[in-house]
PDB file of N, CA and C in Angstrom:
ATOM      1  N   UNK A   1      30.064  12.344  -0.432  1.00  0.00           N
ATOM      2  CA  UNK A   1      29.615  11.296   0.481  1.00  0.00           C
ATOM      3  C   UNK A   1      28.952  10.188  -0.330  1.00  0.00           C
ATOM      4  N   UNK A   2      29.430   8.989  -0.136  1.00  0.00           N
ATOM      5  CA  UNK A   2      28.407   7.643  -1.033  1.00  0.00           C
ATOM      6  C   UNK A   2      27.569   7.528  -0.167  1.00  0.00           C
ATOM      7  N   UNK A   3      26.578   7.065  -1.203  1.00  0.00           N
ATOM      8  CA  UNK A   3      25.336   6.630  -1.063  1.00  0.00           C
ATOM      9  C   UNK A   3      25.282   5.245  -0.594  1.00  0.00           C
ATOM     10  N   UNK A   4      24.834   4.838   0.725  1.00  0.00           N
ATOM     11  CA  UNK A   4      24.343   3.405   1.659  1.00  0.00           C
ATOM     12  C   UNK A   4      23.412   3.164   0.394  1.00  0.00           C
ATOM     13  N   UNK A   5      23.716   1.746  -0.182  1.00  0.00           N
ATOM     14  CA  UNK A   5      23.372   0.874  -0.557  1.00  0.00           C
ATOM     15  C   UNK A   5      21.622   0.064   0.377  1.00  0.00           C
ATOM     16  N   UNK A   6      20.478   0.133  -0.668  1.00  0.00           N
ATOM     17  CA  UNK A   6      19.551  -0.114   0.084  1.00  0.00           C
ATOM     18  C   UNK A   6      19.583  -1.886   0.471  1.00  0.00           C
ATOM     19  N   UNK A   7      19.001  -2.119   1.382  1.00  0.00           N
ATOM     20  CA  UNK A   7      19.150  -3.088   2.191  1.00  0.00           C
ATOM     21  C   UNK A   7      17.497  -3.897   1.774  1.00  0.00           C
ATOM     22  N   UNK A   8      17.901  -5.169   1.841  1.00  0.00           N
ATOM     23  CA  UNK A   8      16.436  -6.049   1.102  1.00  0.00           C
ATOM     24  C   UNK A   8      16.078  -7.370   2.561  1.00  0.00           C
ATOM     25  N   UNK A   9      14.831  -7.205   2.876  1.00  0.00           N
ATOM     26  CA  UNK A   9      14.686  -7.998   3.725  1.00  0.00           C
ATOM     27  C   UNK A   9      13.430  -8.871   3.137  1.00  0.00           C
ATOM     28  N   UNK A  10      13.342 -10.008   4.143  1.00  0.00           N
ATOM     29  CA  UNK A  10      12.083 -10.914   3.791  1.00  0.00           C
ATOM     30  C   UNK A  10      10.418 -10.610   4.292  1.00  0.00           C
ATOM     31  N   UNK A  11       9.823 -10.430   3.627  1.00  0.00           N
ATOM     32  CA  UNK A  11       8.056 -10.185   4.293  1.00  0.00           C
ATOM     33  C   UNK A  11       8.146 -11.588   5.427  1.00  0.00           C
ATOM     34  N   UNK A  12       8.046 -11.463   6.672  1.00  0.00           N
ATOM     35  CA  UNK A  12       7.138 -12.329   7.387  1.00  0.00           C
ATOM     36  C   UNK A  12       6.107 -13.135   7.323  1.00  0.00           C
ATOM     37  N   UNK A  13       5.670 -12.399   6.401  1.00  0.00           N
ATOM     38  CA  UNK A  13       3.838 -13.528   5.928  1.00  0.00           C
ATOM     39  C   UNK A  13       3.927 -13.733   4.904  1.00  0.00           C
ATOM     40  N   UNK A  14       5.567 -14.652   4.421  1.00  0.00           N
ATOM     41  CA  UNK A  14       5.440 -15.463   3.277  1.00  0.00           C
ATOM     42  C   UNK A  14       6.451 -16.364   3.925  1.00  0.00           C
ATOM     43  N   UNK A  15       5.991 -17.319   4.353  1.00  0.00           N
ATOM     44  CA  UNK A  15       6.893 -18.787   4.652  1.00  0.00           C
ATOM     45  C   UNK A  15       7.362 -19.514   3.207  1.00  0.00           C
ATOM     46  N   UNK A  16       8.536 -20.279   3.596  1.00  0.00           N
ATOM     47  CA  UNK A  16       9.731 -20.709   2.748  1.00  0.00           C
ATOM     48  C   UNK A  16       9.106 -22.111   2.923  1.00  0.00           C
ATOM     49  N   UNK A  17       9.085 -23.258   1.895  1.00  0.00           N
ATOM     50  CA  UNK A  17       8.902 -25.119   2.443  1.00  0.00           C
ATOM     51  C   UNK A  17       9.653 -25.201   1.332  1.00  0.00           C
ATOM     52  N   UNK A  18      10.278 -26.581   1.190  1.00  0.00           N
ATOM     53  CA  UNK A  18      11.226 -27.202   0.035  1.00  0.00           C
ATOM     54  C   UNK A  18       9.837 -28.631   0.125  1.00  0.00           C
ATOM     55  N   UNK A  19       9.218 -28.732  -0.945  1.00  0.00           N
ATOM     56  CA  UNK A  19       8.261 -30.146  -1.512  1.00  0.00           C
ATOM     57  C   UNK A  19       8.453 -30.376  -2.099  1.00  0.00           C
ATOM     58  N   UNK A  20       8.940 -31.513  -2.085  1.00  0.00           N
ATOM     59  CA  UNK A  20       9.358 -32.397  -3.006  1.00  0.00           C
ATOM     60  C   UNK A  20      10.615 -31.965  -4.140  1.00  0.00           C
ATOM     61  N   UNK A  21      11.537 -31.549  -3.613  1.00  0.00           N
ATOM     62  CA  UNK A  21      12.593 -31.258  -4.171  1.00  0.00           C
ATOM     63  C   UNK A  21      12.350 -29.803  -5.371  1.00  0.00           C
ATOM     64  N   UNK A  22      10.868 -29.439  -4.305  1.00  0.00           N
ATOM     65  CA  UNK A  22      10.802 -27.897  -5.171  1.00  0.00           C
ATOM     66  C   UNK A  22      10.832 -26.841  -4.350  1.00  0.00           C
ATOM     67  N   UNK A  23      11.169 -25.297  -4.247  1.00  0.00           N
ATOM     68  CA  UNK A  23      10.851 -24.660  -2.902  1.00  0.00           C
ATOM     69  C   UNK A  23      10.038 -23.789  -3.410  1.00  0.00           C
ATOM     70  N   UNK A  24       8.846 -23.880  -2.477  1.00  0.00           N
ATOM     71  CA  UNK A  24       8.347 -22.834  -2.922  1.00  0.00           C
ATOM     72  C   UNK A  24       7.836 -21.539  -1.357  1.00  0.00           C
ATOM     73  N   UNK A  25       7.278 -20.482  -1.784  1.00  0.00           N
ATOM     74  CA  UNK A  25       7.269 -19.378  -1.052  1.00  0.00           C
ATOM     75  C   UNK A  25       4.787 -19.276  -1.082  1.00  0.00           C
ATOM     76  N   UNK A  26       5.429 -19.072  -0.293  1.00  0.00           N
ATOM     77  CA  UNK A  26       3.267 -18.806   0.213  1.00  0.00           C
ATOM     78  C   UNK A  26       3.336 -18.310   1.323  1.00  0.00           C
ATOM     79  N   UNK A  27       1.933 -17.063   0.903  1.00  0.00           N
ATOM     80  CA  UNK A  27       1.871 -16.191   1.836  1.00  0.00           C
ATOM     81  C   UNK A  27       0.827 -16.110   2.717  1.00  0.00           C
ATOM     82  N   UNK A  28       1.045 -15.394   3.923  1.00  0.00           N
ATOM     83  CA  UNK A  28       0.315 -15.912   4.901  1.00  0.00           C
ATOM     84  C   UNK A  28      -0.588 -14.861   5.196  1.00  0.00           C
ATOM     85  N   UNK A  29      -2.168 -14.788   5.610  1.00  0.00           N
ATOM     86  CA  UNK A  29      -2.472 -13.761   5.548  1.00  0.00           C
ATOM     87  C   UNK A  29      -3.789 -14.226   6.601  1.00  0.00           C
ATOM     88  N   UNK A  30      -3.428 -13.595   7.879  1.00  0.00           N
ATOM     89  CA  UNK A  30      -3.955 -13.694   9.099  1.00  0.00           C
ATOM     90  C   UNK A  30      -4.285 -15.336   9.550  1.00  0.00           C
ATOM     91  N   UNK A  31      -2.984 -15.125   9.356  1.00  0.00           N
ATOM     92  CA  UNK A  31      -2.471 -16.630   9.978  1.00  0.00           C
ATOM     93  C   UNK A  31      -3.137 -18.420   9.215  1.00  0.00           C
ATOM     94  N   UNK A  32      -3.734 -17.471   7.790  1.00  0.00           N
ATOM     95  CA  UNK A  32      -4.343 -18.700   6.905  1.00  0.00           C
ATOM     96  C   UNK A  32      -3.212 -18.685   5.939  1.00  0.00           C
ATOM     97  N   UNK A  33      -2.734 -19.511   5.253  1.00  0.00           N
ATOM     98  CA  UNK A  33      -1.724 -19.593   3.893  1.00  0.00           C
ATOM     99  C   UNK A  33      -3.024 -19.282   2.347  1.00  0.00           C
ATOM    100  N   UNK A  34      -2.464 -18.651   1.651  1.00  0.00           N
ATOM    101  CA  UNK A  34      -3.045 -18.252   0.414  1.00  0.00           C
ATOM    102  C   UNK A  34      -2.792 -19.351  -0.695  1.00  0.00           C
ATOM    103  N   UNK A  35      -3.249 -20.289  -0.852  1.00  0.00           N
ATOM    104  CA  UNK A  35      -3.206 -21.164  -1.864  1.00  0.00           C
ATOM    105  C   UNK A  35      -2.926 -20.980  -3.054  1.00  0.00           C
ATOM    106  N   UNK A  36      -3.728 -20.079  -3.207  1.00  0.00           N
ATOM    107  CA  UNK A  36      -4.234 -19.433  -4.810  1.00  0.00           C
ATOM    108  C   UNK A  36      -3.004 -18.914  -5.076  1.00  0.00           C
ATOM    109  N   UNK A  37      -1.432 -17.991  -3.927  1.00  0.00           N
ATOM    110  CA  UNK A  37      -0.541 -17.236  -4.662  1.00  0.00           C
ATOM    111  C   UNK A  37       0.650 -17.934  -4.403  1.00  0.00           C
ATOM    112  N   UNK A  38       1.289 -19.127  -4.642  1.00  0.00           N
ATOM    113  CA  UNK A  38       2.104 -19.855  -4.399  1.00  0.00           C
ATOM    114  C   UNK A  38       3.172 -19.490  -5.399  1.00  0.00           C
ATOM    115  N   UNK A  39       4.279 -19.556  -4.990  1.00  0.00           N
ATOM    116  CA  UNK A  39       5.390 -19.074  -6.047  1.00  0.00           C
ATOM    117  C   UNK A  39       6.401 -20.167  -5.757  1.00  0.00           C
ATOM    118  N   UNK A  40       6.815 -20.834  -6.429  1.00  0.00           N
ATOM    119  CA  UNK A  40       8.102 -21.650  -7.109  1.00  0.00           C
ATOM    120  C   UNK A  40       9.223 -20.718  -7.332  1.00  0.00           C
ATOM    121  N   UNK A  41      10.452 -21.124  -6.853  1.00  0.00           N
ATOM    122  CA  UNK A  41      11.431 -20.785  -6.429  1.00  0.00           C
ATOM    123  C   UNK A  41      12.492 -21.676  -7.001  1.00  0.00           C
ATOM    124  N   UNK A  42      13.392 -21.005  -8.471  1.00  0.00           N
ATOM    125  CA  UNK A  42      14.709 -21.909  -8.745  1.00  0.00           C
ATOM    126  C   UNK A  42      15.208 -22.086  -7.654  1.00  0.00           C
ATOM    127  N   UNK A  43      16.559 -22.709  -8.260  1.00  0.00           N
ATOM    128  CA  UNK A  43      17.791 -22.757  -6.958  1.00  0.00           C
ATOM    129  C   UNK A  43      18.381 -21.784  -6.679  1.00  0.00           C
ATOM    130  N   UNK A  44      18.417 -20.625  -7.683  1.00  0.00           N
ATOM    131  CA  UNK A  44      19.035 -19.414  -7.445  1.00  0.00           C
ATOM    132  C   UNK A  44      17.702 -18.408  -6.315  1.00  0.00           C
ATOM    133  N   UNK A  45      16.301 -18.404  -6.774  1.00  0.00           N
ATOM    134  CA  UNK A  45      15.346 -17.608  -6.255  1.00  0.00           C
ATOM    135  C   UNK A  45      15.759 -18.113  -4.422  1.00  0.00           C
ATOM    136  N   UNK A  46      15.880 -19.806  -4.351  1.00  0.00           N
ATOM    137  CA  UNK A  46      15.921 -20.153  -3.092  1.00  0.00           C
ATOM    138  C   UNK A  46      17.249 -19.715  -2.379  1.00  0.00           C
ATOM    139  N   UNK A  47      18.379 -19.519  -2.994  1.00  0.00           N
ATOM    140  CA  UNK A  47      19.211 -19.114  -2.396  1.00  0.00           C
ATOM    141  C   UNK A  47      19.240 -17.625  -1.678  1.00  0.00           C
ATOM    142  N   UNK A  48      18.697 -17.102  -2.572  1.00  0.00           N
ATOM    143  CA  UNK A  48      18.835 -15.927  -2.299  1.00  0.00           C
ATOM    144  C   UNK A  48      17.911 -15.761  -0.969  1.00  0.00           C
ATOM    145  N   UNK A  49      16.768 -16.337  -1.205  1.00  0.00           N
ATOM    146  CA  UNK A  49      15.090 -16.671  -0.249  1.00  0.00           C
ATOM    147  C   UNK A  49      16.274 -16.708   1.052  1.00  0.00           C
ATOM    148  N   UNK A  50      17.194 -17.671   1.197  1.00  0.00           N
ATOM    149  CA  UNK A  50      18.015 -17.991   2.462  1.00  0.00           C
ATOM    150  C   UNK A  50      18.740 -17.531   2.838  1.00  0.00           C
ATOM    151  N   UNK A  51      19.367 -16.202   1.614  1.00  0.00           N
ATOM    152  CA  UNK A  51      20.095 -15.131   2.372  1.00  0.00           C
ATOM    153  C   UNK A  51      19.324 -13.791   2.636  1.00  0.00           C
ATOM    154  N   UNK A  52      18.467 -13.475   2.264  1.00  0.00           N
ATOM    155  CA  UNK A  52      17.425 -12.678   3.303  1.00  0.00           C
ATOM    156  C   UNK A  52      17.458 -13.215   4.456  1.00  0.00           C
ATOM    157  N   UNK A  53      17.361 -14.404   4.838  1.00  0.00           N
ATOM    158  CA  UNK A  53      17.020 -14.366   6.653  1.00  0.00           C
ATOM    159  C   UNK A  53      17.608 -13.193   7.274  1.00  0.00           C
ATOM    160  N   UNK A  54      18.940 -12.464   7.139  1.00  0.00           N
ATOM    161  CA  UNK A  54      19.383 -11.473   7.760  1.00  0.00           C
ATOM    162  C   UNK A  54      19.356 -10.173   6.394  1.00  0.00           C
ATOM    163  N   UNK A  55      18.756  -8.844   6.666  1.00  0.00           N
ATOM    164  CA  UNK A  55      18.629  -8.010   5.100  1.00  0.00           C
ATOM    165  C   UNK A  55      20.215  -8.396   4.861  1.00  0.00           C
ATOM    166  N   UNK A  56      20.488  -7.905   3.917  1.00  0.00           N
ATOM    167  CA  UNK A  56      21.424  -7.835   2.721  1.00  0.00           C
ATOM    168  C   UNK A  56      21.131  -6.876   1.586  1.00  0.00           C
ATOM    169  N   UNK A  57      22.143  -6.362   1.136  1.00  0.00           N
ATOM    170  CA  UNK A  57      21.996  -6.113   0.272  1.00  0.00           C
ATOM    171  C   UNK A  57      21.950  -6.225  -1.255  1.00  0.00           C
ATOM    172  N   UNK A  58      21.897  -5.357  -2.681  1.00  0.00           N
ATOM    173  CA  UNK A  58      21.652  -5.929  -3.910  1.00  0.00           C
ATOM    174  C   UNK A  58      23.518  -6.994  -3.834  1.00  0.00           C
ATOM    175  N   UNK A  59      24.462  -6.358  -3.302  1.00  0.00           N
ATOM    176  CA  UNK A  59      25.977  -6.319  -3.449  1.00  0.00           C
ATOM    177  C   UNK A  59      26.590  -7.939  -3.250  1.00  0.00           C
ATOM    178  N   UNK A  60      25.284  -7.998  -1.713  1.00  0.00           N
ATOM    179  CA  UNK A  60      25.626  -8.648  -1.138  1.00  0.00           C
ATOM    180  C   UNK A  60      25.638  -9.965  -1.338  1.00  0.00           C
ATOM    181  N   UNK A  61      24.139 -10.252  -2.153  1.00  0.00           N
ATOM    182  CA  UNK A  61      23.501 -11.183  -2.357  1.00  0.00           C
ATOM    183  C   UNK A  61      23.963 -11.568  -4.053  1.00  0.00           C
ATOM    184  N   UNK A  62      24.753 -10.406  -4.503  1.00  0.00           N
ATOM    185  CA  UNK A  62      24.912 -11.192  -6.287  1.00  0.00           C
ATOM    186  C   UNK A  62      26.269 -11.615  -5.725  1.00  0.00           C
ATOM    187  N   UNK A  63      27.357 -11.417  -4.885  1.00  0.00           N
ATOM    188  CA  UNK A  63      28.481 -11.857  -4.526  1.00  0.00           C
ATOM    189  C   UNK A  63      28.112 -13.513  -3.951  1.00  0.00           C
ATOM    190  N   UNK A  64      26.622 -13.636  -3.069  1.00  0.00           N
ATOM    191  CA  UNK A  64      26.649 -15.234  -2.536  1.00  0.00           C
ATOM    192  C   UNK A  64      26.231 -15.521  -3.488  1.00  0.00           C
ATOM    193  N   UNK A  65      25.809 -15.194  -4.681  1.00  0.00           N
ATOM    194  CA  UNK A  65      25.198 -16.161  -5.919  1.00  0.00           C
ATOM    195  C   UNK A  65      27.013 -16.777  -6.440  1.00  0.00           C
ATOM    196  N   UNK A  66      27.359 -15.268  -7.110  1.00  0.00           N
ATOM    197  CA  UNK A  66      28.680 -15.778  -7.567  1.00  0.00           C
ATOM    198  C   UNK A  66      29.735 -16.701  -6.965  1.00  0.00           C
ATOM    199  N   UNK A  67      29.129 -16.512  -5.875  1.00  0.00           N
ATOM    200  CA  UNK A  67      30.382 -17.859  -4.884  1.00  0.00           C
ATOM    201  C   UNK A  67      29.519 -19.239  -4.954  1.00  0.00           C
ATOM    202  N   UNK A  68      28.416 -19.172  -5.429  1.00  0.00           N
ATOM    203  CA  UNK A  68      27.704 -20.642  -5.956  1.00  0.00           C
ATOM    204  C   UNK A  68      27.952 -21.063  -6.934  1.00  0.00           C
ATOM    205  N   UNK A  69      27.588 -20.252  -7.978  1.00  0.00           N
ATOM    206  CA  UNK A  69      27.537 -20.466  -9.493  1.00  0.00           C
ATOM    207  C   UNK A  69      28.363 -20.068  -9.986  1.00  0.00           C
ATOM    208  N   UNK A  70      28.546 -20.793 -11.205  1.00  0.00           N
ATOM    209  CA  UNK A  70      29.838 -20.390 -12.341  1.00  0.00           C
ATOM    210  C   UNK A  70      29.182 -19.865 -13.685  1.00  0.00           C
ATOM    211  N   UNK A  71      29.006 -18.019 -13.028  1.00  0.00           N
ATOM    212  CA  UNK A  71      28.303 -17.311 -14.249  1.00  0.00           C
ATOM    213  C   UNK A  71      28.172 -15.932 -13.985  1.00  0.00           C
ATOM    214  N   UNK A  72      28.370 -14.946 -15.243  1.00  0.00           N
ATOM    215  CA  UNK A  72      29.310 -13.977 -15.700  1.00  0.00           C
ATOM    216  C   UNK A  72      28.502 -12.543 -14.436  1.00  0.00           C
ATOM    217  N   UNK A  73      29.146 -11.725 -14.001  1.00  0.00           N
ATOM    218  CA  UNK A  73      29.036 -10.809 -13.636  1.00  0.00           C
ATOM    219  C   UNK A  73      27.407 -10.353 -13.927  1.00  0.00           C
ATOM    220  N   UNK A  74      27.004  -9.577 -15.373  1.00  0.00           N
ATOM    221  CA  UNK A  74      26.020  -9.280 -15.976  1.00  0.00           C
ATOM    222  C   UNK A  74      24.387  -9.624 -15.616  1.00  0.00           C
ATOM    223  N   UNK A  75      24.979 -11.358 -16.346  1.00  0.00           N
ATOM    224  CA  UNK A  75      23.881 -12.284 -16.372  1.00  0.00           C
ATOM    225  C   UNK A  75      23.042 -12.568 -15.027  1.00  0.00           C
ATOM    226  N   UNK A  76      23.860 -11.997 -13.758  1.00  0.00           N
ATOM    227  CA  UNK A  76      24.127 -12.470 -12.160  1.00  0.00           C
ATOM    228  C   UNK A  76      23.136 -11.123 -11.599  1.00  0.00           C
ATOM    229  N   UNK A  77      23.603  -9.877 -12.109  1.00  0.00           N
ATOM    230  CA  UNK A  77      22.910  -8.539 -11.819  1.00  0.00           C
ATOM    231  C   UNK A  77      21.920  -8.377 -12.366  1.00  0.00           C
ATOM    232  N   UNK A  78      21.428  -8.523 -13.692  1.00  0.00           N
ATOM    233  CA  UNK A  78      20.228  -8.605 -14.043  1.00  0.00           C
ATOM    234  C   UNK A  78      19.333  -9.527 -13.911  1.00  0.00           C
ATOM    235  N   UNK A  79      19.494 -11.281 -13.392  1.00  0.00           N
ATOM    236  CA  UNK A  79      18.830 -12.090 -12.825  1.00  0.00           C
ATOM    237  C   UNK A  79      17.993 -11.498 -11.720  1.00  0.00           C
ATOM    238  N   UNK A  80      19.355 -10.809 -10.885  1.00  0.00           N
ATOM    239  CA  UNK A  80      18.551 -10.480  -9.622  1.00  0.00           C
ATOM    240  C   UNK A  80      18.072  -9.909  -9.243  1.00  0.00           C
ATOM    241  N   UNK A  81      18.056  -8.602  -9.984  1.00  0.00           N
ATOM    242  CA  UNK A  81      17.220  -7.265 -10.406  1.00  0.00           C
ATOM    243  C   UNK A  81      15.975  -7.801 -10.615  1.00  0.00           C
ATOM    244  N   UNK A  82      15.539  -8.614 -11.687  1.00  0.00           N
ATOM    245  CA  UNK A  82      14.735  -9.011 -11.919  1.00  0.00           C
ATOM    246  C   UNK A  82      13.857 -10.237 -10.919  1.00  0.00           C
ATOM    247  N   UNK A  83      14.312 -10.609  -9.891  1.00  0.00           N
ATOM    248  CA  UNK A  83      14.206 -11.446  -8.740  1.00  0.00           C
ATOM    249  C   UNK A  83      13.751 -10.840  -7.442  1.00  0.00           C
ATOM    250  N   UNK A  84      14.450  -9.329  -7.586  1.00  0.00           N
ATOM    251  CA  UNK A  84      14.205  -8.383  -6.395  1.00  0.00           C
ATOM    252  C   UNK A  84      13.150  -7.521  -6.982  1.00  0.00           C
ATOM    253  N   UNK A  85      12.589  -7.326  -8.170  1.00  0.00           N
ATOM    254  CA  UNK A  85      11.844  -6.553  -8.685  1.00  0.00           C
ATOM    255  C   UNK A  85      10.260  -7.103  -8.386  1.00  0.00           C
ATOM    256  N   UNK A  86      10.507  -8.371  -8.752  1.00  0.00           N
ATOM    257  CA  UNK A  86       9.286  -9.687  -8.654  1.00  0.00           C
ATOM    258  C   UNK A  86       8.891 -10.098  -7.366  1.00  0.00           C
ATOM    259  N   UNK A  87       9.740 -10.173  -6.724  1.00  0.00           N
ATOM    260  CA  UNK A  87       8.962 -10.941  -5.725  1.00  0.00           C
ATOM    261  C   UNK A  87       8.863  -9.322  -4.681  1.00  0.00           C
ATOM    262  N   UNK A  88       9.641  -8.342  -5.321  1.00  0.00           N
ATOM    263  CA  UNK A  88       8.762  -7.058  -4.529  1.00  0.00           C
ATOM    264  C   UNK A  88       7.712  -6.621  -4.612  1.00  0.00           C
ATOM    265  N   UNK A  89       7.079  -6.746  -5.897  1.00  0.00           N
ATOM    266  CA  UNK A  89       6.036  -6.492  -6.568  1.00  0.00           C
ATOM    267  C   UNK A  89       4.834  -7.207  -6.049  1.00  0.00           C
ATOM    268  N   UNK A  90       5.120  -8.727  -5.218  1.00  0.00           N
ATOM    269  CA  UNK A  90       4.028  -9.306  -4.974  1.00  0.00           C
ATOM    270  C   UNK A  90       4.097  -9.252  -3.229  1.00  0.00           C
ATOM    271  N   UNK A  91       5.156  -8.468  -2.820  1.00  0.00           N
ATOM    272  CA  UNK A  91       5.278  -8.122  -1.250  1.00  0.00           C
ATOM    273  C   UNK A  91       5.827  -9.287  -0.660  1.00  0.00           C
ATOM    274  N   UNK A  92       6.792  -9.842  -1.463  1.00  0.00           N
ATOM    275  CA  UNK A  92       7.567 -10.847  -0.713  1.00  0.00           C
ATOM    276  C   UNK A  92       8.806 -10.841   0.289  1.00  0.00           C
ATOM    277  N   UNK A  93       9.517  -9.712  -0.641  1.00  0.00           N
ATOM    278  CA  UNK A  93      10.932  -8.881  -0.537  1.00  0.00           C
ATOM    279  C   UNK A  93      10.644  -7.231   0.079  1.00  0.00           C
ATOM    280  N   UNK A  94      10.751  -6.966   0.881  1.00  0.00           N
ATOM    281  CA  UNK A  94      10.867  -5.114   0.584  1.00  0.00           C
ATOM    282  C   UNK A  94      12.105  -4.752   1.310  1.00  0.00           C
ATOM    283  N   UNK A  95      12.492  -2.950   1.144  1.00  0.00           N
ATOM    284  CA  UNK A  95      13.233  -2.268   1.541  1.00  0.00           C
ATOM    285  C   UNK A  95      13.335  -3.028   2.932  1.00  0.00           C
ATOM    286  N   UNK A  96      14.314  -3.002   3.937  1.00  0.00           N
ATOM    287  CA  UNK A  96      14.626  -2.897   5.296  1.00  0.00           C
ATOM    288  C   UNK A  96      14.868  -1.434   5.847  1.00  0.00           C
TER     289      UNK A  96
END
């Protein structure tokens, strides 16, 4: 039997803004925004930021990168490993 692929959704109490042609992610914490933990978001971090709105998975989400960008398999899986690792770590991303 294979193994279901885990599924990655967005924390709620971190709102998405694009300023000034930057996006960044801040989290919300009883309905005040946290100043102090603001995270900047490439174009790749934001893409991905916009395919969470519905979970997805790791599969799912290096396939909408690769249909953006023109870049190698590898470089694409370990970006995002490292993307899903990070912004889990600060409770941005978790399991669904």
């Amino acid at each position: 039997m294979e193994q279901e692929e885990a599924r990655y959704e967005r924390n709620p109490d971190y709102i998405f803004r694009t300023i000034a042609d930057e996006a960044v992610l801040v989290p919300i914490h009883q309905d005040v925004a946290d100043m102090e933990c603001i995270y900047t978001l490439n174009e790749v971090g934001a893409l991905i930021w916009q395919r969470l709105a519905a979970p997805a998975t790791k599969s799912e989400l290096q396939q909408a990168i690769l249909g953006e960008y023109a870049a190698d398999i590898e470089t694409v899986a370990a970006d995002l490993d490292r993307f899903l690792e990070g912004m889990s770590a600060v409770g941005a991303i978790r399991s669904a």
